[in-house]
C-alpha atoms as a PDB file:
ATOM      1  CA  UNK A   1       8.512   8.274  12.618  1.00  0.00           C
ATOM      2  CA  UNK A   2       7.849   4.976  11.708  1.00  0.00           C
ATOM      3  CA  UNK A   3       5.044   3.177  11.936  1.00  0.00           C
ATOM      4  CA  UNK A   4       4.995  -0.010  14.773  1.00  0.00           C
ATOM      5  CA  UNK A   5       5.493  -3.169  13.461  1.00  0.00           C
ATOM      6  CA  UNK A   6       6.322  -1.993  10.100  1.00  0.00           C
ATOM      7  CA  UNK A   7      10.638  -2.051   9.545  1.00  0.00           C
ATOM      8  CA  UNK A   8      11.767  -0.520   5.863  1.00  0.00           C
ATOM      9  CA  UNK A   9      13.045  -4.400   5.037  1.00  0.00           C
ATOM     10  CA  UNK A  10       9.460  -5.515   5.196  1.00  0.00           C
ATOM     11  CA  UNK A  11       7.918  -6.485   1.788  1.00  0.00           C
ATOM     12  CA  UNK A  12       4.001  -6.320   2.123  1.00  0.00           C
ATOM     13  CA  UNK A  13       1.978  -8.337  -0.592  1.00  0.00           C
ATOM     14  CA  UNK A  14      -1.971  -8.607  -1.154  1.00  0.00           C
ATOM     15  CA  UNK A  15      -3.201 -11.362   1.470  1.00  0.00           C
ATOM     16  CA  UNK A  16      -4.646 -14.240   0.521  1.00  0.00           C
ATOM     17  CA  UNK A  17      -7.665 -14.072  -2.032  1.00  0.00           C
ATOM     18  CA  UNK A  18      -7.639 -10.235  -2.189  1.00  0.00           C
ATOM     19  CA  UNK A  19      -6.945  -8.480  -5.504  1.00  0.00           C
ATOM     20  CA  UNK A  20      -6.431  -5.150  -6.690  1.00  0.00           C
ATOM     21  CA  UNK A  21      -8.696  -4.189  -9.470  1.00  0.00           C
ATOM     22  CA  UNK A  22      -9.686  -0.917 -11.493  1.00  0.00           C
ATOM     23  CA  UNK A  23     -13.814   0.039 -11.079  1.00  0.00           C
ATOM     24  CA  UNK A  24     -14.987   0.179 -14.341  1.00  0.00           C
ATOM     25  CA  UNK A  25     -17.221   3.293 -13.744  1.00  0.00           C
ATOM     26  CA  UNK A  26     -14.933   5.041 -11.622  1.00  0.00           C
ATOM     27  CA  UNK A  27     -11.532   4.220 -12.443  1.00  0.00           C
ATOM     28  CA  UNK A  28     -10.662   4.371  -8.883  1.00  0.00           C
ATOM     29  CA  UNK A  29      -8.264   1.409  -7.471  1.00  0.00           C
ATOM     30  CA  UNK A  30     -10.405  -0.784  -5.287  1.00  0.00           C
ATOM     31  CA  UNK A  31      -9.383  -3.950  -3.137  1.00  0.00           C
ATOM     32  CA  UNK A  32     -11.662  -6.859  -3.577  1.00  0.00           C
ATOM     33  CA  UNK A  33     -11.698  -9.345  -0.928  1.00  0.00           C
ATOM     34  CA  UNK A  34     -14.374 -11.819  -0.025  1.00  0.00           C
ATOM     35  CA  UNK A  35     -16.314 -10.242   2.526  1.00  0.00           C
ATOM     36  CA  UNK A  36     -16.104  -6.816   0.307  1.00  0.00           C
ATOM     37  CA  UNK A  37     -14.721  -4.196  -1.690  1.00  0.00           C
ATOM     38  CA  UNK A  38     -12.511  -1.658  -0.581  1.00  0.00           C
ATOM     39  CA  UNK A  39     -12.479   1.557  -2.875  1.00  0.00           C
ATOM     40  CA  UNK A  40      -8.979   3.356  -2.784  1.00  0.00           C
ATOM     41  CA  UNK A  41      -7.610   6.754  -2.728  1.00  0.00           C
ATOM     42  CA  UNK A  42      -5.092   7.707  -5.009  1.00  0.00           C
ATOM     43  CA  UNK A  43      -2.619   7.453  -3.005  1.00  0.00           C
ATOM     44  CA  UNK A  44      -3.167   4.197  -1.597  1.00  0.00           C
ATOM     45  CA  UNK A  45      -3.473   3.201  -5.140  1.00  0.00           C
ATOM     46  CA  UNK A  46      -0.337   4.322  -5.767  1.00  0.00           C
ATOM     47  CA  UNK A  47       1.219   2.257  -2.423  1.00  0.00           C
ATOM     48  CA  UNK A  48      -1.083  -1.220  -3.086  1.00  0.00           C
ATOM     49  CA  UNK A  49      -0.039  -1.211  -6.290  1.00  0.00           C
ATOM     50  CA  UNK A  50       3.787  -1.630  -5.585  1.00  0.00           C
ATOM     51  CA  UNK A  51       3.379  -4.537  -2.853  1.00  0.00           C
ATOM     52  CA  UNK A  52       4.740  -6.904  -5.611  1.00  0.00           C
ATOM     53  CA  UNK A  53       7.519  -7.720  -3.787  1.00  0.00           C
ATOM     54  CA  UNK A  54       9.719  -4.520  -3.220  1.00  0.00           C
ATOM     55  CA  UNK A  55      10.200  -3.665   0.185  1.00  0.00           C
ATOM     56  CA  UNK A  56       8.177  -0.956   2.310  1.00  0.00           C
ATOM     57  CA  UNK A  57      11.939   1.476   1.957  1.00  0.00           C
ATOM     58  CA  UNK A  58      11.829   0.827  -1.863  1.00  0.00           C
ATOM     59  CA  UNK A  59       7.954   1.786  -1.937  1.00  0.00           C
ATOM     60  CA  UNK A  60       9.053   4.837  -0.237  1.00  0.00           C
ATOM     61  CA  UNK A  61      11.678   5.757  -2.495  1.00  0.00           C
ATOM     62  CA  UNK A  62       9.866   4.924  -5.541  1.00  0.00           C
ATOM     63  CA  UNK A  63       7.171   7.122  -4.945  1.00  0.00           C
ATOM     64  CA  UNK A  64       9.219  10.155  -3.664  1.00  0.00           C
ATOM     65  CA  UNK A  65      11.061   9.899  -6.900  1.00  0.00           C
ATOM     66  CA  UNK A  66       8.069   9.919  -8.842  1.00  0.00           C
ATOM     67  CA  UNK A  67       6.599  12.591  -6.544  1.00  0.00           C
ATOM     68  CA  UNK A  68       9.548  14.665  -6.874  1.00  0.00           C
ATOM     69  CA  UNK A  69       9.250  15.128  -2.968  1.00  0.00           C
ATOM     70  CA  UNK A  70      11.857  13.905   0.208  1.00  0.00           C
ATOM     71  CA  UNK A  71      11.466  10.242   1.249  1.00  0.00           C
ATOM     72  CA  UNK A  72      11.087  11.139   4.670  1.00  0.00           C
ATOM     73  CA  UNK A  73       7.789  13.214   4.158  1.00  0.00           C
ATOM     74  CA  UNK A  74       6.016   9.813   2.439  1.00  0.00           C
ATOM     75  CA  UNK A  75       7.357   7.320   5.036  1.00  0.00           C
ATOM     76  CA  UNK A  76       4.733   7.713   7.396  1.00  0.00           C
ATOM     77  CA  UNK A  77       1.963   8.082   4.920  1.00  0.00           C
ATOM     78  CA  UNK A  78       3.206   5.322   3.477  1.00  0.00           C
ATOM     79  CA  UNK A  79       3.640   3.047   6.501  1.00  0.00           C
ATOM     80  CA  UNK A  80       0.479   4.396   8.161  1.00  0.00           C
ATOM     81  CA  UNK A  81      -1.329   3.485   4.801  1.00  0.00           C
ATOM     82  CA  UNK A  82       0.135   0.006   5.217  1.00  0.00           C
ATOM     83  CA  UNK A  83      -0.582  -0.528   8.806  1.00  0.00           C
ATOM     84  CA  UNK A  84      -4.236   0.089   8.305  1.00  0.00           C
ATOM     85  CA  UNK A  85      -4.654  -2.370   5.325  1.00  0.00           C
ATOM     86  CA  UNK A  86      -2.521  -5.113   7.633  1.00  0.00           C
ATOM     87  CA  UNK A  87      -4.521  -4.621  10.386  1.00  0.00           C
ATOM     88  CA  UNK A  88      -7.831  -5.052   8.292  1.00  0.00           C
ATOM     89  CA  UNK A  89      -6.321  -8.117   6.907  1.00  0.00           C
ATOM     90  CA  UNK A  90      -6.285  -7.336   3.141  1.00  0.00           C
ATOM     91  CA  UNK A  91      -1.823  -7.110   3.000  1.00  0.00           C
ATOM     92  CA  UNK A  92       0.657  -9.265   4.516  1.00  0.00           C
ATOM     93  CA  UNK A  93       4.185  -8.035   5.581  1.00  0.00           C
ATOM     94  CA  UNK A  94       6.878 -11.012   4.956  1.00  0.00           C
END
């Protein structure tokens, strides 16, 4: 099930003046933007931090190889994941 608005071929980056960072205390991922700071879970962690310029299908299959796990059970973690931090702004999908 894919995710609307989200195609495998799209490659999502950090928007504009957001940046992915490591708290110092926690050593959790978090997204700092300039109305904020968004703390991640691991697994978004593990998503953000691939938007370098692979595409949402080669997210997927890096983590499921990683994982050990099917590609299809990630995808719409993975696209869901995406979707939310698009909609907020924070990643864009070229």
């Amino acid at each position: 099930m894919q995710a609307p608005g989200i195609a495998g071929s799209a490659q999502p980056k950090l928007a504009g003046g957001v940046r992915l960072q490591t708290d110092s205390k926690t050593g959790n991922g978090v997204l700092l933007f300039p109305e904020g700071v968004l703390e991640l879970n691991e697994t978004a962690q593990d998503i953000v931090s691939r938007c370098d310029g692979r595409t949402v299908g080669e997210i997927i299959q890096t983590l499921a190889e990683e994982y050990d796990v099917d590609p299809e059970m990630l995808r719409a973690d993975v696209q869901e994941t995406l979707g939310d931090l698009q909609h907020r702004k924070l990643i864009e999908l070229v």
